[in-house]
PDB file of N, CA and C in Angstrom:
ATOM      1  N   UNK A   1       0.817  -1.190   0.000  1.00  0.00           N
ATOM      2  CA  UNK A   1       0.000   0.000   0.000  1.00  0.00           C
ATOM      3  C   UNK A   1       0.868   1.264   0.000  1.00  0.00           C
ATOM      4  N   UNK A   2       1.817   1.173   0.464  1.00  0.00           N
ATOM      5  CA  UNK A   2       2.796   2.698   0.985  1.00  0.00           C
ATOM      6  C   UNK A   2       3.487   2.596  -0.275  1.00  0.00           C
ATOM      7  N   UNK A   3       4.024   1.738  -1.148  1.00  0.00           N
ATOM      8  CA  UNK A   3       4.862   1.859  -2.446  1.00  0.00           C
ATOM      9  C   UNK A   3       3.486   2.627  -3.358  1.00  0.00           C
ATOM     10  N   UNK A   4       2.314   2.778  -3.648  1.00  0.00           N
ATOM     11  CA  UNK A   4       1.122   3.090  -4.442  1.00  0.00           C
ATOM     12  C   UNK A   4       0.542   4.522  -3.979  1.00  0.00           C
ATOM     13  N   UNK A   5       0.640   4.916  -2.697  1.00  0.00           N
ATOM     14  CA  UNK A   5       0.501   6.216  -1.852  1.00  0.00           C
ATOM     15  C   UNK A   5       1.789   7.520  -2.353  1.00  0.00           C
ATOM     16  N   UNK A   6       2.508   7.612  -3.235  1.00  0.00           N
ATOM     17  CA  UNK A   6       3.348   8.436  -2.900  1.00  0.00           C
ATOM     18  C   UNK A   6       3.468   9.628  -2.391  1.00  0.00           C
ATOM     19  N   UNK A   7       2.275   9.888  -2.221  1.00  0.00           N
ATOM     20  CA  UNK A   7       2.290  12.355  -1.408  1.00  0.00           C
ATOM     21  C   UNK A   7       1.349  11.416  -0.115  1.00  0.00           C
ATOM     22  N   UNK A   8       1.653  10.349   0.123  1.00  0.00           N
ATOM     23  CA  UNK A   8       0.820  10.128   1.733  1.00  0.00           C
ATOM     24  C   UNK A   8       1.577  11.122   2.413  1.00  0.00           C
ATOM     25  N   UNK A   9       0.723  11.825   3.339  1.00  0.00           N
ATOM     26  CA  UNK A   9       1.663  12.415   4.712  1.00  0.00           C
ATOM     27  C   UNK A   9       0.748  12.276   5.638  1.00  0.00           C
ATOM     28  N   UNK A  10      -0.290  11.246   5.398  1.00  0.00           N
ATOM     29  CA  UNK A  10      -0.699  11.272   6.725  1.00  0.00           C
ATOM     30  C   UNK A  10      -1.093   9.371   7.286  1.00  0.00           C
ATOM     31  N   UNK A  11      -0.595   8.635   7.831  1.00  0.00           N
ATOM     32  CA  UNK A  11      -1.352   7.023   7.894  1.00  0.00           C
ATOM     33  C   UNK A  11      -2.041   6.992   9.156  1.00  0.00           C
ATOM     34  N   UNK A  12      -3.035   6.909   9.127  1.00  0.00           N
ATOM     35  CA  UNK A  12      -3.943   6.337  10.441  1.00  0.00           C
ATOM     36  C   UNK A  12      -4.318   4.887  10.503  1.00  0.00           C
ATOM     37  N   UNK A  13      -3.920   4.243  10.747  1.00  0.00           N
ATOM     38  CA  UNK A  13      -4.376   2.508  11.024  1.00  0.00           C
ATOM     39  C   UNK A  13      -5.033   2.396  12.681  1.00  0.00           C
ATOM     40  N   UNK A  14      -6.704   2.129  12.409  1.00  0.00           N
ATOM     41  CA  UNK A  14      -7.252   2.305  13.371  1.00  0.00           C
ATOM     42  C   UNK A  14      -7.788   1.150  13.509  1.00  0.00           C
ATOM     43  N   UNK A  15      -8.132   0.093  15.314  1.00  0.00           N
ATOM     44  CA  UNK A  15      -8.524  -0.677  15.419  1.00  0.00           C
ATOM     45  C   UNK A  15      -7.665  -2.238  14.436  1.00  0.00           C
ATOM     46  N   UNK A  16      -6.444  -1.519  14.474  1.00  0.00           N
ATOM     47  CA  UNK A  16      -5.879  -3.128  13.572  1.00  0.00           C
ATOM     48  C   UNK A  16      -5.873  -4.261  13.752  1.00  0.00           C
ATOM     49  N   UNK A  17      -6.384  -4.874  14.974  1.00  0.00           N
ATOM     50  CA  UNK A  17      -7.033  -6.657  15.009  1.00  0.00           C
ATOM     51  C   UNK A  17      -7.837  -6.349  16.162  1.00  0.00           C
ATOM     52  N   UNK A  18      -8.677  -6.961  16.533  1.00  0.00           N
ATOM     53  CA  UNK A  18      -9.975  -7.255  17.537  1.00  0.00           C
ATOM     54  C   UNK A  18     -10.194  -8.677  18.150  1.00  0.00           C
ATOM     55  N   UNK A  19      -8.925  -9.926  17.338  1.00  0.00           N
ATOM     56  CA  UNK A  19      -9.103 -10.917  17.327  1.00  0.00           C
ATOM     57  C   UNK A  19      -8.407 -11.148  18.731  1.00  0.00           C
ATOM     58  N   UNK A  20      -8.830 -12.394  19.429  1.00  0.00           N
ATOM     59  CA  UNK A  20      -7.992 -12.521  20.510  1.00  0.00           C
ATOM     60  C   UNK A  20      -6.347 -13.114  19.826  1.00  0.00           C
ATOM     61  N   UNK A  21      -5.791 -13.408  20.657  1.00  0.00           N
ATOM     62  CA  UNK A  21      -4.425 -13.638  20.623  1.00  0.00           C
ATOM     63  C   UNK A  21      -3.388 -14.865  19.959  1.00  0.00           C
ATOM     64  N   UNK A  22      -4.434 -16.124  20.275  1.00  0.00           N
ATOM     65  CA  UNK A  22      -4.314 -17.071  19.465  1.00  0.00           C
ATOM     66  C   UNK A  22      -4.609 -16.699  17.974  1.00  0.00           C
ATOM     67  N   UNK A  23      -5.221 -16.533  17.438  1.00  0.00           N
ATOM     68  CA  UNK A  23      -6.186 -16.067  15.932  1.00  0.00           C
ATOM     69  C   UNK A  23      -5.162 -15.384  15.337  1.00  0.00           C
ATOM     70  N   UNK A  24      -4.375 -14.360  16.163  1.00  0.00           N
ATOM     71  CA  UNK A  24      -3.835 -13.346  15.373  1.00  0.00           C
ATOM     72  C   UNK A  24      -2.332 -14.005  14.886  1.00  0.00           C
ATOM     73  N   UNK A  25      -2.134 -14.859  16.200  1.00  0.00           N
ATOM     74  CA  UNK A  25      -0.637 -15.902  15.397  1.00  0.00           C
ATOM     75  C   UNK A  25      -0.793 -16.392  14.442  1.00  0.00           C
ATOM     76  N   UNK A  26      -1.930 -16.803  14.191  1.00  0.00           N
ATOM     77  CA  UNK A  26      -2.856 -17.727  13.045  1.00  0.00           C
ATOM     78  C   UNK A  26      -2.413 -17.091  11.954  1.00  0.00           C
ATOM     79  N   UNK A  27      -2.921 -15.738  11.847  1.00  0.00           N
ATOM     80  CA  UNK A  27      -3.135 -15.004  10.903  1.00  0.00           C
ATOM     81  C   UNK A  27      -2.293 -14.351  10.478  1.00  0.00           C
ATOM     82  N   UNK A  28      -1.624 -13.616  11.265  1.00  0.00           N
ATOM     83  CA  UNK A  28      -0.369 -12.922  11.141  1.00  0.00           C
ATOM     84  C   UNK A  28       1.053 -13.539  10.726  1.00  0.00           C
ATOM     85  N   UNK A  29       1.463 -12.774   9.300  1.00  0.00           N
ATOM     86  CA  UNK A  29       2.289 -13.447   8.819  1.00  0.00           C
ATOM     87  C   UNK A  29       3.416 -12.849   9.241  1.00  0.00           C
ATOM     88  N   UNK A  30       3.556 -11.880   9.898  1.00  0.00           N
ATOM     89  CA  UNK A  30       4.712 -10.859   9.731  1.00  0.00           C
ATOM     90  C   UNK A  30       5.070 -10.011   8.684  1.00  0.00           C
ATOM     91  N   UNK A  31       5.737  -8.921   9.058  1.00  0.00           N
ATOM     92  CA  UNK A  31       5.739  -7.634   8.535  1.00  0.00           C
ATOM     93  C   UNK A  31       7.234  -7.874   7.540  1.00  0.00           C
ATOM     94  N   UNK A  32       7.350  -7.301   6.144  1.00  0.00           N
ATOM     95  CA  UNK A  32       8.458  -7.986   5.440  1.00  0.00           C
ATOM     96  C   UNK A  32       8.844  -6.659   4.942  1.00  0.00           C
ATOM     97  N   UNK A  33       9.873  -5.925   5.352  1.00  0.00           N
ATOM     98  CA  UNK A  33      10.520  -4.545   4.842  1.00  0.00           C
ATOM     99  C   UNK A  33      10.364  -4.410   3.583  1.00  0.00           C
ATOM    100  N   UNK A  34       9.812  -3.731   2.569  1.00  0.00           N
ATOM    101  CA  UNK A  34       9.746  -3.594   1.235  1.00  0.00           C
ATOM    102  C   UNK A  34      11.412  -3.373   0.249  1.00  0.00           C
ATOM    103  N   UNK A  35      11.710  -3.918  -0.249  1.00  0.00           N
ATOM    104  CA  UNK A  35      12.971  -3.946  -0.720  1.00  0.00           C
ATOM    105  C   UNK A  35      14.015  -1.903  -1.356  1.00  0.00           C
ATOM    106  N   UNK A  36      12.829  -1.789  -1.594  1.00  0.00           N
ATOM    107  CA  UNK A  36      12.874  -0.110  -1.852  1.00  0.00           C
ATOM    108  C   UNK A  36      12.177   0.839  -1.018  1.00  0.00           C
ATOM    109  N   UNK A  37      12.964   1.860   0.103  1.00  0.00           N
ATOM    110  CA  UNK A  37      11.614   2.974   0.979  1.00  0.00           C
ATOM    111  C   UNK A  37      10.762   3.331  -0.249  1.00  0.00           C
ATOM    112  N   UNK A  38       9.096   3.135   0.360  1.00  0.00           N
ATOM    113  CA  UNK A  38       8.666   3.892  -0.224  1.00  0.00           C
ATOM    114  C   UNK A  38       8.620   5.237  -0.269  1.00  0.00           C
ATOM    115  N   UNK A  39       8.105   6.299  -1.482  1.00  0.00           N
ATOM    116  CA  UNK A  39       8.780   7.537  -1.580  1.00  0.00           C
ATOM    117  C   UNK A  39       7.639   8.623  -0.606  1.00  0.00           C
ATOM    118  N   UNK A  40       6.517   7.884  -0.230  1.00  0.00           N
ATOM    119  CA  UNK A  40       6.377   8.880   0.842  1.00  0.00           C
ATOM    120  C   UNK A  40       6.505   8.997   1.954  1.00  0.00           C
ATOM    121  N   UNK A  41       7.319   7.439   2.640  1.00  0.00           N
ATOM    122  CA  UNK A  41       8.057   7.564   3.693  1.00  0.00           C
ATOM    123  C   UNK A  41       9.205   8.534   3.523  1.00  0.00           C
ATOM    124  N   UNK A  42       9.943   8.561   2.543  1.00  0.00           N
ATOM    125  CA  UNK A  42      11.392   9.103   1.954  1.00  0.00           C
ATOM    126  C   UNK A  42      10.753  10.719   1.838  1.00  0.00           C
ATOM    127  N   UNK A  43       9.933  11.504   1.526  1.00  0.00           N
ATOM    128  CA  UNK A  43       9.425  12.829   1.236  1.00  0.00           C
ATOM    129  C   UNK A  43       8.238  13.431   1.758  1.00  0.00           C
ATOM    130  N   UNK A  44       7.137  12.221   2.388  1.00  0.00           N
ATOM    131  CA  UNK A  44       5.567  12.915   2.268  1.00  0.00           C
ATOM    132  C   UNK A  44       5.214  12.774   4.005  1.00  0.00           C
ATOM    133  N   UNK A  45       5.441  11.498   4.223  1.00  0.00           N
ATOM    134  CA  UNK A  45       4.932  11.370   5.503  1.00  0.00           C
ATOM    135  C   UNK A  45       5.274  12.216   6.755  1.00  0.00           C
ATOM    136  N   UNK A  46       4.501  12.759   7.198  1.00  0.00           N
ATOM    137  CA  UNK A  46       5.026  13.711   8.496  1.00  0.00           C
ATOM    138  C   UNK A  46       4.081  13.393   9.654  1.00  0.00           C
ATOM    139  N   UNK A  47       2.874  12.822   9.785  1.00  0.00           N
ATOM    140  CA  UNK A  47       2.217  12.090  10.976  1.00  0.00           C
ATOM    141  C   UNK A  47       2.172  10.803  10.913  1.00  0.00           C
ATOM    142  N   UNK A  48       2.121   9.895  11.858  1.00  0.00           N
ATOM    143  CA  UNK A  48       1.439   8.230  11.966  1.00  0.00           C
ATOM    144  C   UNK A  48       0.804   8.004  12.945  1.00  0.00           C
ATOM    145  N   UNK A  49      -0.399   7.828  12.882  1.00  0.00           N
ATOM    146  CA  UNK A  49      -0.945   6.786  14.428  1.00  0.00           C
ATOM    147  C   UNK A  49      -1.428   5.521  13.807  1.00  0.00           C
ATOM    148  N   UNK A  50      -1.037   4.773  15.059  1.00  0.00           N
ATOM    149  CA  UNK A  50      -1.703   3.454  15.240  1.00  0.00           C
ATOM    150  C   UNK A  50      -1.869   3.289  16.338  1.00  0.00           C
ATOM    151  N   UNK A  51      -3.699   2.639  16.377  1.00  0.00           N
ATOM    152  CA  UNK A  51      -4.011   2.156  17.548  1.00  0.00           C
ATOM    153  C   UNK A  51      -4.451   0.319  17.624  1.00  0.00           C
ATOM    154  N   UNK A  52      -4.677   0.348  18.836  1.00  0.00           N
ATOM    155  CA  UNK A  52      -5.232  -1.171  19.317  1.00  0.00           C
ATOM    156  C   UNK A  52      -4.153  -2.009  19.162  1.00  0.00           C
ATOM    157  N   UNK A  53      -2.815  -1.057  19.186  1.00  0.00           N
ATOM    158  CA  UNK A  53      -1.158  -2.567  19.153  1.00  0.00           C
ATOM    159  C   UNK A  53      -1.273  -3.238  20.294  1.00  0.00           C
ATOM    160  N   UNK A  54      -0.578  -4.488  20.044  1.00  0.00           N
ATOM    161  CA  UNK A  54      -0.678  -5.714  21.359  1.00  0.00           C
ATOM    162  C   UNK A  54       0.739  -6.038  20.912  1.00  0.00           C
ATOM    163  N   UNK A  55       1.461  -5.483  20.573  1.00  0.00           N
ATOM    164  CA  UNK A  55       3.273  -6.082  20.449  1.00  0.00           C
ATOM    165  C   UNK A  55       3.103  -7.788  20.048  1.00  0.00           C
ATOM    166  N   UNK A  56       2.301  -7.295  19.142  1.00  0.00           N
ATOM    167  CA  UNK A  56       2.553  -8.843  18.140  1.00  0.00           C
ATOM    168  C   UNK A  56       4.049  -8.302  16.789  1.00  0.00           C
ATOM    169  N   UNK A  57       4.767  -9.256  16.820  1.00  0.00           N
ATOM    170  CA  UNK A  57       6.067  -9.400  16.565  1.00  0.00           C
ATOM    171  C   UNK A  57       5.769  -8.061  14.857  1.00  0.00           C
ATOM    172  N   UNK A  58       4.815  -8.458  14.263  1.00  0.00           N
ATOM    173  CA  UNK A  58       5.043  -7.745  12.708  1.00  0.00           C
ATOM    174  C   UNK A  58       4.568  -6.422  13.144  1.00  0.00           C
ATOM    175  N   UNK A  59       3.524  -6.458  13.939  1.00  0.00           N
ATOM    176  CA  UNK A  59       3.273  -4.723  14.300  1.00  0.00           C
ATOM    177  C   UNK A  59       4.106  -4.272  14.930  1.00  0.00           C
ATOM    178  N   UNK A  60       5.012  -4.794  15.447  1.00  0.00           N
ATOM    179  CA  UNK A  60       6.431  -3.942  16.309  1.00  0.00           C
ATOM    180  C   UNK A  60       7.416  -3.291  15.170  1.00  0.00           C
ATOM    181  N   UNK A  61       7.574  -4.852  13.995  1.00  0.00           N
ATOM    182  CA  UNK A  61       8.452  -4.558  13.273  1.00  0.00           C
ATOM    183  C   UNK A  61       7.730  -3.175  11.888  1.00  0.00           C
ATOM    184  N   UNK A  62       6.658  -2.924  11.863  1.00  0.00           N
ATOM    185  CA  UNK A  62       6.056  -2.070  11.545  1.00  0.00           C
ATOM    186  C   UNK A  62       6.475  -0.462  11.735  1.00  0.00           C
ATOM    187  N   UNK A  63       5.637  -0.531  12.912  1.00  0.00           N
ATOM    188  CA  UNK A  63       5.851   0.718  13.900  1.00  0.00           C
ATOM    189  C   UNK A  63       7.604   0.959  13.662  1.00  0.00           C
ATOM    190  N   UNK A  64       8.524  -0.082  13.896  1.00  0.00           N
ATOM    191  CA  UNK A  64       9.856   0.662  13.801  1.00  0.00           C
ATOM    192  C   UNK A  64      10.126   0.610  12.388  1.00  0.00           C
ATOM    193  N   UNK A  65       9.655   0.116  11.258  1.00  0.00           N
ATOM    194  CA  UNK A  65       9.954   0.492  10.029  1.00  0.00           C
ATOM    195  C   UNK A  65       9.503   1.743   9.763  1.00  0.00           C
ATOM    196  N   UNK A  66       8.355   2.362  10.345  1.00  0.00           N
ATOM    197  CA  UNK A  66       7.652   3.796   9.661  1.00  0.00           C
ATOM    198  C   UNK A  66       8.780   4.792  10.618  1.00  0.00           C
ATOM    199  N   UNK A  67       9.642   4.549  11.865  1.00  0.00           N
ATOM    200  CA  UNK A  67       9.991   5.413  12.854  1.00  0.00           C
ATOM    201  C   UNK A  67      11.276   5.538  11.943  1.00  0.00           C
ATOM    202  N   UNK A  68      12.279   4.655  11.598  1.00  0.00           N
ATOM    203  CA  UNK A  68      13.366   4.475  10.713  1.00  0.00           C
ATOM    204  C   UNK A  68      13.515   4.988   9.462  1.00  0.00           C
ATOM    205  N   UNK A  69      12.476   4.760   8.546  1.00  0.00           N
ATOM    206  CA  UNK A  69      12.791   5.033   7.530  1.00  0.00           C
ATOM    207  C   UNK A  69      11.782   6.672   7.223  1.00  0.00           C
ATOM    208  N   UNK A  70      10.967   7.151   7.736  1.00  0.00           N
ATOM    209  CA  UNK A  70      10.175   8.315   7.750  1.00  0.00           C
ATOM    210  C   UNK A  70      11.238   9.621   7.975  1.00  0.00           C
ATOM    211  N   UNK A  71      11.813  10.295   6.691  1.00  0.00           N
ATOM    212  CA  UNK A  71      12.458  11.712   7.048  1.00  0.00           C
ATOM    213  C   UNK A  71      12.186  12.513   7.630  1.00  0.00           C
ATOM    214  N   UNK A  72      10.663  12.995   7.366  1.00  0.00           N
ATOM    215  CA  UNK A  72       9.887  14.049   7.943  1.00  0.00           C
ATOM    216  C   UNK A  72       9.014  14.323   9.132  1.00  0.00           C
ATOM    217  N   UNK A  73       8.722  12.646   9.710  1.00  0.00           N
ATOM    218  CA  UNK A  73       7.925  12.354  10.378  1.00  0.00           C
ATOM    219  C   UNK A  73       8.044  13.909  11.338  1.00  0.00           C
ATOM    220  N   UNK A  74       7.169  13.794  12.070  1.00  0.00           N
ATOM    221  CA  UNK A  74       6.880  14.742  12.966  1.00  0.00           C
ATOM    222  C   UNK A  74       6.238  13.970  14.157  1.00  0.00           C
ATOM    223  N   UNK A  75       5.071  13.574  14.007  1.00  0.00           N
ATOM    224  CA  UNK A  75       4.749  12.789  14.985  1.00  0.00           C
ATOM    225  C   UNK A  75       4.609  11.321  14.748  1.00  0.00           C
ATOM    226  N   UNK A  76       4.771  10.571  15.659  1.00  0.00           N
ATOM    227  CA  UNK A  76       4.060   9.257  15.692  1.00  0.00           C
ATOM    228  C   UNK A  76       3.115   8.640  17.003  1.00  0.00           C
ATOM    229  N   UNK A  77       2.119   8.212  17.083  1.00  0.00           N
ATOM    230  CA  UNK A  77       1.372   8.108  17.958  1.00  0.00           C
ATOM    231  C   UNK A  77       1.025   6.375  17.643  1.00  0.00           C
ATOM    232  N   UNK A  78       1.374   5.765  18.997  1.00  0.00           N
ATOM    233  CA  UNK A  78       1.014   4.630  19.476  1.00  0.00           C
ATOM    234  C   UNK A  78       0.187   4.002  20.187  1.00  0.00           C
ATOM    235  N   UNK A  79      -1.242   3.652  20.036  1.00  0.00           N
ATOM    236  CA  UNK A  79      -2.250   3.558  21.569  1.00  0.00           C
ATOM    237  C   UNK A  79      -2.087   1.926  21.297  1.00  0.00           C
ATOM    238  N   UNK A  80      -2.046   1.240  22.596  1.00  0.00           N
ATOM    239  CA  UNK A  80      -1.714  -0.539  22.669  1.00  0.00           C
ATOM    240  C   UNK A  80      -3.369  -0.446  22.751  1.00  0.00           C
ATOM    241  N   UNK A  81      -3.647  -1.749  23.024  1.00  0.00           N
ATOM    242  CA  UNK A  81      -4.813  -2.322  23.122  1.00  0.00           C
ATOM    243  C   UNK A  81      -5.026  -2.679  24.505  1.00  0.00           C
ATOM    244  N   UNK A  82      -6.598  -2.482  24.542  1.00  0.00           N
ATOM    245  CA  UNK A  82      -6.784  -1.921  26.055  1.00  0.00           C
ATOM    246  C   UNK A  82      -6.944  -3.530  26.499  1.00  0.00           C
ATOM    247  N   UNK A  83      -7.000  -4.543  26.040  1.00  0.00           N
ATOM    248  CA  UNK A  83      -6.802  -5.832  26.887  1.00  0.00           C
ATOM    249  C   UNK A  83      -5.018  -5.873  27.644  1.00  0.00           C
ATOM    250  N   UNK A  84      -4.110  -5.565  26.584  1.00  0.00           N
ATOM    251  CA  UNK A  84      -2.686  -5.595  27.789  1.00  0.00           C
ATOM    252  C   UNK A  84      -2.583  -5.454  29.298  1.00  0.00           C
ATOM    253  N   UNK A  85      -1.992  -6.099  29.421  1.00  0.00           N
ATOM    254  CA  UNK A  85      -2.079  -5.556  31.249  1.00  0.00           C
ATOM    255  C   UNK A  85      -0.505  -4.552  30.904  1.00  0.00           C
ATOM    256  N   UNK A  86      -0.277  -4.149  32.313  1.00  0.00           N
ATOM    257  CA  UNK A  86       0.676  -2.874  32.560  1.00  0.00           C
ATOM    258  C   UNK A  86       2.231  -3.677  32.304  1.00  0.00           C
ATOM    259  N   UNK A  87       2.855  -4.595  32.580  1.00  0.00           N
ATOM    260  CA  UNK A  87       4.127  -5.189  32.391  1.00  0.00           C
ATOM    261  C   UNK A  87       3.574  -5.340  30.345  1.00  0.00           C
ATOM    262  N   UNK A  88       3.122  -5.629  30.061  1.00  0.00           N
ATOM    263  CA  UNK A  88       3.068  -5.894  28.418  1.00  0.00           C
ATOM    264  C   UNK A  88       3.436  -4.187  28.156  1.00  0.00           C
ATOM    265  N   UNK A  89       2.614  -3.342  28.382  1.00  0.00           N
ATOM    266  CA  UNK A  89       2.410  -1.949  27.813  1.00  0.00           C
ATOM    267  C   UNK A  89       3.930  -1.488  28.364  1.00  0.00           C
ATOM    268  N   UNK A  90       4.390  -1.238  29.274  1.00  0.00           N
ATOM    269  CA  UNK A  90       5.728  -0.972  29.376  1.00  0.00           C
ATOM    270  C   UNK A  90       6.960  -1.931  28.995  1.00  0.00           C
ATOM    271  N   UNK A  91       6.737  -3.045  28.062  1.00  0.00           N
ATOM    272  CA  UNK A  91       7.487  -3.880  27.341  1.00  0.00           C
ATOM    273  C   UNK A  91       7.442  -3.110  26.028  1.00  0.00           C
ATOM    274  N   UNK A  92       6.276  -3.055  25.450  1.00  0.00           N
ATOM    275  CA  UNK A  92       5.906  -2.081  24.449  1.00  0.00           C
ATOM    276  C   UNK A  92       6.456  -0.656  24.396  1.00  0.00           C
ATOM    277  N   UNK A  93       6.308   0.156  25.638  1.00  0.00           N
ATOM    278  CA  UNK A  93       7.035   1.742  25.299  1.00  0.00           C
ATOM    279  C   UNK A  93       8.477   1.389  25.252  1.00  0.00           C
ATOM    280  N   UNK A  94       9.044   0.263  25.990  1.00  0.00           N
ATOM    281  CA  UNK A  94      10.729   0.205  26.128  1.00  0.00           C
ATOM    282  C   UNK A  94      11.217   0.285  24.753  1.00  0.00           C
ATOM    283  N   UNK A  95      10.584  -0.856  24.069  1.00  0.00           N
ATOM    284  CA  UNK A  95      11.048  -1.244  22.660  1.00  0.00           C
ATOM    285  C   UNK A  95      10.878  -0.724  21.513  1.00  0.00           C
ATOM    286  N   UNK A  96       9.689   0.328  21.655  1.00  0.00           N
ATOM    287  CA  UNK A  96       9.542   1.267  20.912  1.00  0.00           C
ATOM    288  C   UNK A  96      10.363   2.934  20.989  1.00  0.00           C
ATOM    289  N   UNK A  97      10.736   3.110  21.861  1.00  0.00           N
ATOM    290  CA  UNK A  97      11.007   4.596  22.865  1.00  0.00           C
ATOM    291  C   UNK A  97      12.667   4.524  22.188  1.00  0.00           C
ATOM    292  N   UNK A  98      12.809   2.648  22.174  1.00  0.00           N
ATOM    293  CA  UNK A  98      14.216   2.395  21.857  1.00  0.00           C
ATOM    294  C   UNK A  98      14.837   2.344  20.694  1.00  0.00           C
ATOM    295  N   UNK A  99      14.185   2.935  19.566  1.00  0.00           N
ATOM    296  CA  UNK A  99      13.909   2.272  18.073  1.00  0.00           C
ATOM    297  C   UNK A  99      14.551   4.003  17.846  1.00  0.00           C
ATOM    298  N   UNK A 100      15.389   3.661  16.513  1.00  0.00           N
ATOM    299  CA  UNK A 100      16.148   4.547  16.204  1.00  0.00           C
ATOM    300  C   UNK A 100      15.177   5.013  14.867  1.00  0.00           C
ATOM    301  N   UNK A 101      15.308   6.852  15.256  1.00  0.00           N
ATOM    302  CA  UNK A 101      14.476   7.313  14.383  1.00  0.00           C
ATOM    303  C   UNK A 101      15.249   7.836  13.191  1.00  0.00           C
ATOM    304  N   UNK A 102      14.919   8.303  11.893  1.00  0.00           N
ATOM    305  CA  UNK A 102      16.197   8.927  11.199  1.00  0.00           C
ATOM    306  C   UNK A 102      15.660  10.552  11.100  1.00  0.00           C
ATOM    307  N   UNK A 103      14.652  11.006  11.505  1.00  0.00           N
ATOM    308  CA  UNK A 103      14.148  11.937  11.989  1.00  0.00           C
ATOM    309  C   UNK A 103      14.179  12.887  13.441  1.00  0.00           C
ATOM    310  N   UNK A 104      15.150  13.477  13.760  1.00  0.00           N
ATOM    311  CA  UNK A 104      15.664  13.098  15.190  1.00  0.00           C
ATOM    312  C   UNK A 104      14.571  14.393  15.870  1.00  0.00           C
ATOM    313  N   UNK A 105      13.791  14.851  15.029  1.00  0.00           N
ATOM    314  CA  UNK A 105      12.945  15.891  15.705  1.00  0.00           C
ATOM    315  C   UNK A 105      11.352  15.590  15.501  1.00  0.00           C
ATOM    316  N   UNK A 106      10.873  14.137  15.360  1.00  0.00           N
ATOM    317  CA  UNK A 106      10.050  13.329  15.566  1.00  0.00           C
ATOM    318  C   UNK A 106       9.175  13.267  17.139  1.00  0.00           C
ATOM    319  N   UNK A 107       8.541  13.375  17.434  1.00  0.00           N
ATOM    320  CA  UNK A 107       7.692  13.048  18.424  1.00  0.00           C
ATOM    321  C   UNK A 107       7.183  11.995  18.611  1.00  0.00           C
ATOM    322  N   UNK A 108       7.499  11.226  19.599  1.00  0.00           N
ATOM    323  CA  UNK A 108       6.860   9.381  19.811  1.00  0.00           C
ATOM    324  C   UNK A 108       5.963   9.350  21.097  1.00  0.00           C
ATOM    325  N   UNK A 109       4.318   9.523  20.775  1.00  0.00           N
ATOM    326  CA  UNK A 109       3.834   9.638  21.809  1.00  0.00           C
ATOM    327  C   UNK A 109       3.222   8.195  22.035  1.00  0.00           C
ATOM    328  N   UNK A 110       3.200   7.532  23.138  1.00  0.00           N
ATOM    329  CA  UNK A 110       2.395   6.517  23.739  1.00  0.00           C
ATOM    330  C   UNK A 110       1.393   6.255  24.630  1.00  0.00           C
ATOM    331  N   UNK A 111       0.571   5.744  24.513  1.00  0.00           N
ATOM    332  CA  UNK A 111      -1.125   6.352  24.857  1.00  0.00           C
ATOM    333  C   UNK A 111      -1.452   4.491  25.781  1.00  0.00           C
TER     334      UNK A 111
END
């Protein structure tokens, strides 16, 4: 989708699984870096939110692909999913908080 978007500057991914936890291993194939940035990570993008993350392995690797490769970003906004308990959600800000941006005047808020 992001290689076909090129003037995106804005991604909202809202509510991204609802499934319980088993289902989503099921389903979830993992997240596979696109061999070329796309060019509106590289020029357009300057906001991201995503909500309802549960630090399933491809939405981690997600979230730090848009934090990495995004020039312009400005903000990024993270809300977990309100089933986590509190040790998951602060597993989640560590590993995210820890993710190298190439945007160093980016904002990483966690909700």
């Amino acid at each position: 989708m992001l290689q076909n978007t090129p003037n995106l500057q804005t991604l909202i991914i809202h509510e991204l699984y609802k499934l319980d936890e088993e289902l989503l291993r099921f389903y979830v194939k993992g997240w596979k870096d696109p061999e070329i940035v796309p060019e509106c990570l590289l020029s357009h993008l300057t906001t991201c939110s995503l909500t309802n993350y549960s630090l399933i392995h491809s939405e981690l690797q997600f979230a730090q692909y848009i934090m990495q490769n995004s020039r312009l970003l400005n903000t990024i906004t993270i809300q977990s999913a309100e089933f986590l308990d509190t040790n998951r959600k602060l597993q989640m800000l560590i590993e995210l908080s820890s993710c190298p941006r190439i945007s160093p005047t980016s904002k990483f808020f966690f909700i």
